[in-house]
N, C-alpha and C. Protein backbone atom coordinates (compact mmCIF):
# COMPACT_ATOMS: atom_id res chain seq x y z
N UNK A 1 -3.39 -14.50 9.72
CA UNK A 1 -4.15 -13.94 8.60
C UNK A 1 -3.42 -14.24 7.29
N UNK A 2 -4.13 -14.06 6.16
CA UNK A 2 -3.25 -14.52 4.99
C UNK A 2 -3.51 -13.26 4.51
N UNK A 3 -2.55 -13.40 3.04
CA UNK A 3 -1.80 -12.39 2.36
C UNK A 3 -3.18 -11.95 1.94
N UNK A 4 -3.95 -12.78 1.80
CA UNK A 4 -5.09 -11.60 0.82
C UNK A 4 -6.41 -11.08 1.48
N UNK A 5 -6.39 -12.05 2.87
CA UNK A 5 -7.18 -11.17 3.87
C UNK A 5 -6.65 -9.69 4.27
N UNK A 6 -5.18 -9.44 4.67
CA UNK A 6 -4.90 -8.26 4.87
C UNK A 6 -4.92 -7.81 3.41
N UNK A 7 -4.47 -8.04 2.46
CA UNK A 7 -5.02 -7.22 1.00
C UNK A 7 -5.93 -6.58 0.79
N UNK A 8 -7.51 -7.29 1.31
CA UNK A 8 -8.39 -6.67 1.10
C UNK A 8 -9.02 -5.51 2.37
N UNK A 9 -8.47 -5.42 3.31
CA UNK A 9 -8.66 -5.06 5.03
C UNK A 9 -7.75 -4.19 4.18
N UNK A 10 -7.04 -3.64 3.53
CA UNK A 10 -5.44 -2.48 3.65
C UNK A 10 -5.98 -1.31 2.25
N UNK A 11 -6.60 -2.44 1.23
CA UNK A 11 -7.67 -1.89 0.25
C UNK A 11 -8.78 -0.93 0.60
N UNK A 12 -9.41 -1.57 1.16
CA UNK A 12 -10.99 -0.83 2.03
C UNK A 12 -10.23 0.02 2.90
N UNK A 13 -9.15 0.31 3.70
CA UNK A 13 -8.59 1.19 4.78
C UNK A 13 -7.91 2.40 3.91
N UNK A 14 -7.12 2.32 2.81
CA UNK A 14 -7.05 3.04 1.94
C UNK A 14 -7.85 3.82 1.38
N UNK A 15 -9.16 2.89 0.99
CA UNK A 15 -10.13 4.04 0.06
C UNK A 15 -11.16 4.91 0.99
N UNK A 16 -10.83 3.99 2.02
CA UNK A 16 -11.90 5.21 3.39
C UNK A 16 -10.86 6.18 3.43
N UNK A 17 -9.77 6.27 3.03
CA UNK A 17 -9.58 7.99 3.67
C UNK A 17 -9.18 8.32 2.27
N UNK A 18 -9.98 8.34 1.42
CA UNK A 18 -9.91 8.96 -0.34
C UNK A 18 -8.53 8.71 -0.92
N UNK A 19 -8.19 7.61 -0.90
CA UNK A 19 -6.24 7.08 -1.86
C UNK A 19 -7.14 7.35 -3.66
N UNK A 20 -6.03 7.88 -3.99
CA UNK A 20 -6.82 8.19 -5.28
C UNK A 20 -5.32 7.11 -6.38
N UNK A 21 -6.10 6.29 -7.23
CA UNK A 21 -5.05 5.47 -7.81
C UNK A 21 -5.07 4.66 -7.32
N UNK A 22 -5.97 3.70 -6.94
CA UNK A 22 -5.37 2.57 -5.73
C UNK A 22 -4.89 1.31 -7.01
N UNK A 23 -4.12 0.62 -7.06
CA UNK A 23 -3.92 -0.60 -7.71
C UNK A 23 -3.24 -1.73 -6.66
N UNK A 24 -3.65 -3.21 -7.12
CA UNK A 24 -3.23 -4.06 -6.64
C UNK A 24 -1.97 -4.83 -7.74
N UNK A 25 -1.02 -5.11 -6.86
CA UNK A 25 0.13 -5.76 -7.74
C UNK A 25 0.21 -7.26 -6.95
N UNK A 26 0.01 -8.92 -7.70
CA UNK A 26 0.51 -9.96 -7.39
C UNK A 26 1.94 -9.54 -7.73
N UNK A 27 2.91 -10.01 -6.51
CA UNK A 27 4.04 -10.23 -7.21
C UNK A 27 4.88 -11.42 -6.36
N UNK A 28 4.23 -12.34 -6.24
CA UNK A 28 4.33 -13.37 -5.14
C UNK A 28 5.25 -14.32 -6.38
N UNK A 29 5.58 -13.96 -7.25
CA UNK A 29 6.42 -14.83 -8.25
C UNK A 29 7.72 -14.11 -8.66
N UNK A 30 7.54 -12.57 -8.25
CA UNK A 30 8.45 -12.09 -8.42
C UNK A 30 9.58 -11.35 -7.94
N UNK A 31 9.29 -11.86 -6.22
CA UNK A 31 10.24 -11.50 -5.20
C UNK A 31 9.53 -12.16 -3.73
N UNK A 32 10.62 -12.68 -2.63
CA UNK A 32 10.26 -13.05 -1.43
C UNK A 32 9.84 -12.21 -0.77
N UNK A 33 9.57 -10.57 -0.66
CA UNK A 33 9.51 -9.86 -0.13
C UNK A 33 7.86 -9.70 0.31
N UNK A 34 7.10 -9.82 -0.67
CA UNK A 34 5.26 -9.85 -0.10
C UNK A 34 4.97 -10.94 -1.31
N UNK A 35 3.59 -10.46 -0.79
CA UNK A 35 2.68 -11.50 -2.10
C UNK A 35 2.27 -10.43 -3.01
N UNK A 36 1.71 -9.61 -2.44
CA UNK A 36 1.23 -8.21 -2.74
C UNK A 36 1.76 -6.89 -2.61
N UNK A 37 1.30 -6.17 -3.38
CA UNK A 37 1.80 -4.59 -3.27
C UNK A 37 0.77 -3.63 -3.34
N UNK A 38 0.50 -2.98 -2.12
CA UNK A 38 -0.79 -2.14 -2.85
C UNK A 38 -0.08 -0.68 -2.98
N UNK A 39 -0.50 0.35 -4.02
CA UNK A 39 -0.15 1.10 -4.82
C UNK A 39 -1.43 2.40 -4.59
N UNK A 40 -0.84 3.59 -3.86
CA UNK A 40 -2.13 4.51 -3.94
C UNK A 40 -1.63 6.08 -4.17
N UNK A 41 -2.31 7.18 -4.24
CA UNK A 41 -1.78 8.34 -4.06
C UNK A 41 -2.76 9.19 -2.94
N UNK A 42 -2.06 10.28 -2.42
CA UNK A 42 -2.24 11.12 -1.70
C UNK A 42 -2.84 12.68 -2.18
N UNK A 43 -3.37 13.13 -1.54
CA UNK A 43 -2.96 14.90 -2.42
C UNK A 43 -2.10 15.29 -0.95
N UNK A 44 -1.93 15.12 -0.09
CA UNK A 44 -0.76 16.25 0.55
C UNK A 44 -0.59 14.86 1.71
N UNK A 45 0.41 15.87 2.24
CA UNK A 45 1.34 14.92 3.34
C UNK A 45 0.71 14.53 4.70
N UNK A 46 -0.64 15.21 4.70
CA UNK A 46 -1.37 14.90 5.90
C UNK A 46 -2.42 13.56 5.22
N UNK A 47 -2.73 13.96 4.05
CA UNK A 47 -3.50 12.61 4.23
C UNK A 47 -2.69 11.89 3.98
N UNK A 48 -1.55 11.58 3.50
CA UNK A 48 -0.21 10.43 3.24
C UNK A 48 -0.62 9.57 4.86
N UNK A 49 -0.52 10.17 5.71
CA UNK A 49 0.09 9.85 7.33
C UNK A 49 -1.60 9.72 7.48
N UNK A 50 -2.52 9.88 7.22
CA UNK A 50 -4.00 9.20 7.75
C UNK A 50 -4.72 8.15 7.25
N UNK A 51 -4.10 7.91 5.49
CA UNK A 51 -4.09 6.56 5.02
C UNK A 51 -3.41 5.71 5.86
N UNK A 52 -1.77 6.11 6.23
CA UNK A 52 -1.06 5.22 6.62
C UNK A 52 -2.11 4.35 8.22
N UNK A 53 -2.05 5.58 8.47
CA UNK A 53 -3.21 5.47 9.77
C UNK A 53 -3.93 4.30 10.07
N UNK A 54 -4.85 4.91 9.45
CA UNK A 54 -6.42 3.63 9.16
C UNK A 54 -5.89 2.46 8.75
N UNK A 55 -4.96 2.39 7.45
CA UNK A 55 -4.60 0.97 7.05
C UNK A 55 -3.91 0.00 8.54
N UNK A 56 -2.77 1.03 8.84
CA UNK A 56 -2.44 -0.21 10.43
C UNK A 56 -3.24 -0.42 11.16
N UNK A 57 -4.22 0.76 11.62
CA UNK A 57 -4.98 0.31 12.38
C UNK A 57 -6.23 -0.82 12.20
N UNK A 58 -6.85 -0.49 10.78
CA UNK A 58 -7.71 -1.93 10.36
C UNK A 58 -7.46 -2.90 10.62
N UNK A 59 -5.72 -3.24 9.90
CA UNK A 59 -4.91 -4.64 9.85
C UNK A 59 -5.06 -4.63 11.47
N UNK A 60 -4.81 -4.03 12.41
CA UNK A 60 -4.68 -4.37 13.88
C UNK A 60 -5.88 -4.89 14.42
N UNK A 61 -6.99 -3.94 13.87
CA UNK A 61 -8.52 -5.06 14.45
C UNK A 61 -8.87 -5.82 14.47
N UNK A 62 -8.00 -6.50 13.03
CA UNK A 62 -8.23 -7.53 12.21
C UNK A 62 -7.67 -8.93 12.81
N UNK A 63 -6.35 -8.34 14.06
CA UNK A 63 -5.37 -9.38 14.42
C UNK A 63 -4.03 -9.75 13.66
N UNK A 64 -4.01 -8.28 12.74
CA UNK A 64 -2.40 -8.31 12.21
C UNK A 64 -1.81 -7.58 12.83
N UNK A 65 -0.24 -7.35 12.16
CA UNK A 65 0.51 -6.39 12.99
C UNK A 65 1.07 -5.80 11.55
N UNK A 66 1.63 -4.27 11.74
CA UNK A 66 2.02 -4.05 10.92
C UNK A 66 4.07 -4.21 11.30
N UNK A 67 5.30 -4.69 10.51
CA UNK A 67 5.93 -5.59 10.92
C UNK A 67 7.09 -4.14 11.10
N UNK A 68 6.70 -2.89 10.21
CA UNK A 68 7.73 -1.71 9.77
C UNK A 68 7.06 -1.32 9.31
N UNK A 69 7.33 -0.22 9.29
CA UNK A 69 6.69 0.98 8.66
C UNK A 69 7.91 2.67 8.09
N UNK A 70 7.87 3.02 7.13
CA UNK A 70 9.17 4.09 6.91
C UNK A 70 7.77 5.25 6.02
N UNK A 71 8.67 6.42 6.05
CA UNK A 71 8.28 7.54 5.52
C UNK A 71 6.98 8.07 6.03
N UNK A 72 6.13 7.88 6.97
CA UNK A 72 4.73 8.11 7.47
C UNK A 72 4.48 9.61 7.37
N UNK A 73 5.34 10.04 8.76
CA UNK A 73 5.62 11.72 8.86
C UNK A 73 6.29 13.03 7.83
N UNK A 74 6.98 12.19 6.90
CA UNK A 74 7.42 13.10 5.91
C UNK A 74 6.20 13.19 5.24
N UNK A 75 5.56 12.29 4.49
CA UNK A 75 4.39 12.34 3.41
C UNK A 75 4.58 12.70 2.28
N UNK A 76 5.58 11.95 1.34
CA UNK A 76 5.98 12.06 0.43
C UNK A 76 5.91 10.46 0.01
N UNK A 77 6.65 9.60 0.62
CA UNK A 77 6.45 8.30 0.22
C UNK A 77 6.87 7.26 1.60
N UNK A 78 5.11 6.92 2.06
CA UNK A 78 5.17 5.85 2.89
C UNK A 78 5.36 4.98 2.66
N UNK A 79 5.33 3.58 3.40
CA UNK A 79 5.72 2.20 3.03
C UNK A 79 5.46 1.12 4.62
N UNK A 80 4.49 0.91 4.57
CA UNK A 80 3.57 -0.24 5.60
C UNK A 80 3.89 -1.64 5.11
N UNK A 81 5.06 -2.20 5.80
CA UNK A 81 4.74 -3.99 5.70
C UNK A 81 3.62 -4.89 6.38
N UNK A 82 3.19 -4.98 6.44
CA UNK A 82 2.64 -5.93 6.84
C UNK A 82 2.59 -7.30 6.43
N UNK A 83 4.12 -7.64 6.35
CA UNK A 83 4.17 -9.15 5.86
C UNK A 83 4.12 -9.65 4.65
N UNK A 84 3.21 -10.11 4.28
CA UNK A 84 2.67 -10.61 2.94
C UNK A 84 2.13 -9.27 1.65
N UNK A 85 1.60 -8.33 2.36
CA UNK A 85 1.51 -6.90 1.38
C UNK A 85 2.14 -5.46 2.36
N UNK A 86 2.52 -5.35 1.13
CA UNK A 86 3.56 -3.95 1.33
C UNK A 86 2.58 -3.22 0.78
N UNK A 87 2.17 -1.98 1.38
CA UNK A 87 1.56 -0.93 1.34
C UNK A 87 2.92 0.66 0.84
N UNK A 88 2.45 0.83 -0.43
CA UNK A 88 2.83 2.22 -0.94
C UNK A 88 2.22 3.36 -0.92
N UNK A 89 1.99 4.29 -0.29
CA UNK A 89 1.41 5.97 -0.44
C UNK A 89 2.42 6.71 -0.80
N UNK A 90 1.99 7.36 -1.20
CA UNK A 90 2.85 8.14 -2.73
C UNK A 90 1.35 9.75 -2.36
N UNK A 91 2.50 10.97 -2.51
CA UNK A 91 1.88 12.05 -2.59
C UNK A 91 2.08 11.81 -4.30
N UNK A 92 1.33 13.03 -4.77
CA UNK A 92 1.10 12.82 -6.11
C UNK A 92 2.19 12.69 -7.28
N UNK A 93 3.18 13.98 -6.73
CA UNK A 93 4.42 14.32 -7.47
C UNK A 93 5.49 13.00 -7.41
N UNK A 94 5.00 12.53 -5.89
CA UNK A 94 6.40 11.09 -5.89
C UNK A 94 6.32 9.95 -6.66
N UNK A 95 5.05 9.84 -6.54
CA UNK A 95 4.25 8.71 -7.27
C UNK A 95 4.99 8.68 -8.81
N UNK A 96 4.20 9.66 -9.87
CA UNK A 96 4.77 10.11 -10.82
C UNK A 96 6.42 10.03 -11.01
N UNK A 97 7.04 10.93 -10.18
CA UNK A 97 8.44 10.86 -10.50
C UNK A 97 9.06 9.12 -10.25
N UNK A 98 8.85 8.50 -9.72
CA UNK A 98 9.14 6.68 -8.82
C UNK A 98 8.88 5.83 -9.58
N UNK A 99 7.46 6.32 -10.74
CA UNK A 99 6.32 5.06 -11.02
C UNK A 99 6.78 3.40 -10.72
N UNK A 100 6.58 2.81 -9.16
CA UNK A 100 7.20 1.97 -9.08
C UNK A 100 6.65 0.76 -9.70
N UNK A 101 5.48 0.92 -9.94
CA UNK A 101 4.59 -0.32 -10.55
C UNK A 101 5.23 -0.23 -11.56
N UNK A 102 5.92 0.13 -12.59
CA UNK A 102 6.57 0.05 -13.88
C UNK A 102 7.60 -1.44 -13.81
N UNK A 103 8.30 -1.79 -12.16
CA UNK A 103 9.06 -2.66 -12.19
C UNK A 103 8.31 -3.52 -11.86
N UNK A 104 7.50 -3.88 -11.34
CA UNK A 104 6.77 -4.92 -10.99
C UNK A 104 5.72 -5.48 -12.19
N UNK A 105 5.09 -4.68 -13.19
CA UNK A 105 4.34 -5.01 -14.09
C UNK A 105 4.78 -6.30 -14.59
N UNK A 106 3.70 -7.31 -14.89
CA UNK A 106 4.21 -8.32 -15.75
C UNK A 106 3.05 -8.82 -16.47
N UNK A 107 2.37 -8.86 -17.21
CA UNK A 107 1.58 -9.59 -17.78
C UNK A 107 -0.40 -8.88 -17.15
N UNK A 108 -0.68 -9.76 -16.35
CA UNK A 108 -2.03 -9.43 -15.46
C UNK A 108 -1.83 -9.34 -14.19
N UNK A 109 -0.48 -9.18 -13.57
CA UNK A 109 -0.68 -9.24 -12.60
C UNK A 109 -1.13 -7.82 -11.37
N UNK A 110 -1.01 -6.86 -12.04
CA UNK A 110 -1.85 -5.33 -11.74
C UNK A 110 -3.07 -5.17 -12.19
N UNK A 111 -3.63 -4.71 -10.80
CA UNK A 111 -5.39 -4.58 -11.09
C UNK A 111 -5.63 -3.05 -10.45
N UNK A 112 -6.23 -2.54 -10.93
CA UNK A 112 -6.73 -1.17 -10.18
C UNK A 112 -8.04 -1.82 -9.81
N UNK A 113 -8.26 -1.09 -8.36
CA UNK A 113 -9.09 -1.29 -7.20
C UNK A 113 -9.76 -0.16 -7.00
C-alpha cells in the first residue's frame, strides 16, 4: 500500500469514531520517519483507544499492518505507525500542552481534514 492510500483509510477511520481536529501534515521532506502525520483529538481516554482501534483495524482490511503502536491504554497521547503515516491522538489537554504540529509546520504542508 502507499503512503497516501493508508492516509486516506487512517483519515476516514479517525473521523468514524468523532477525532475532533483532524489535520494532515506532508512531511516527507522533513524527516525519514513517515511521509505523513495525521493529527487528531479525543475528548477522554476511551475514545483515545477506539480511534486508535478502528484506524488499525481499517489499515488491516486494507492489507496493512500497523508496524508499533505506544500510548493506546493510557489515552492521553497515542501514536500508530504504520510506516509511511504516523498517526497522533491527543486527548484534548495533551494536544494543547505538545502542539506538535508547531514543529512540523512549514509553508502548505498542513491541511485540516
Amino acid at each position: 500500500m502507499t503512503s497516501e492510500e493508508i492516509l486516506e483509510i487512517v483519515i476516514k477511520a479517525v473521523k468514524d469514531k468523532k477525532a475532533k481536529e483532524v489535520v494532515k501534515i506532508n512531511v516527507s521532506q522533513k524527516t525519514i520517519l513517515a511521509d505523513y502525520f495525521v493529527i487528531c483529538d479525543a475528548q477522554s481516554g476511551s475514545q483515545v483507544k477506539a480511534i486508535c482501534e478502528n484506524a488499525e483495524e481499517q489499515v488491516e482490511k486494507a492489507g496493512g499492518v500497523v508496524l508499533r503502536k505506544e500510548g493506546v491504554n493510557e489515552g492521553r497521547w497515542a501514536v500508530l505507525d504504520f510506516g509511511g503515516v504516523i498517526c497522533h491522538v491527543f486527548n484534548s489537554e495533551s494536544r494543547e500542552f505538545y502542539r506538535i504540529e508547531r514543529l512540523w509546520v512549514d509553508g502548505d504542508n498542513i491541511e485540516e481534514v
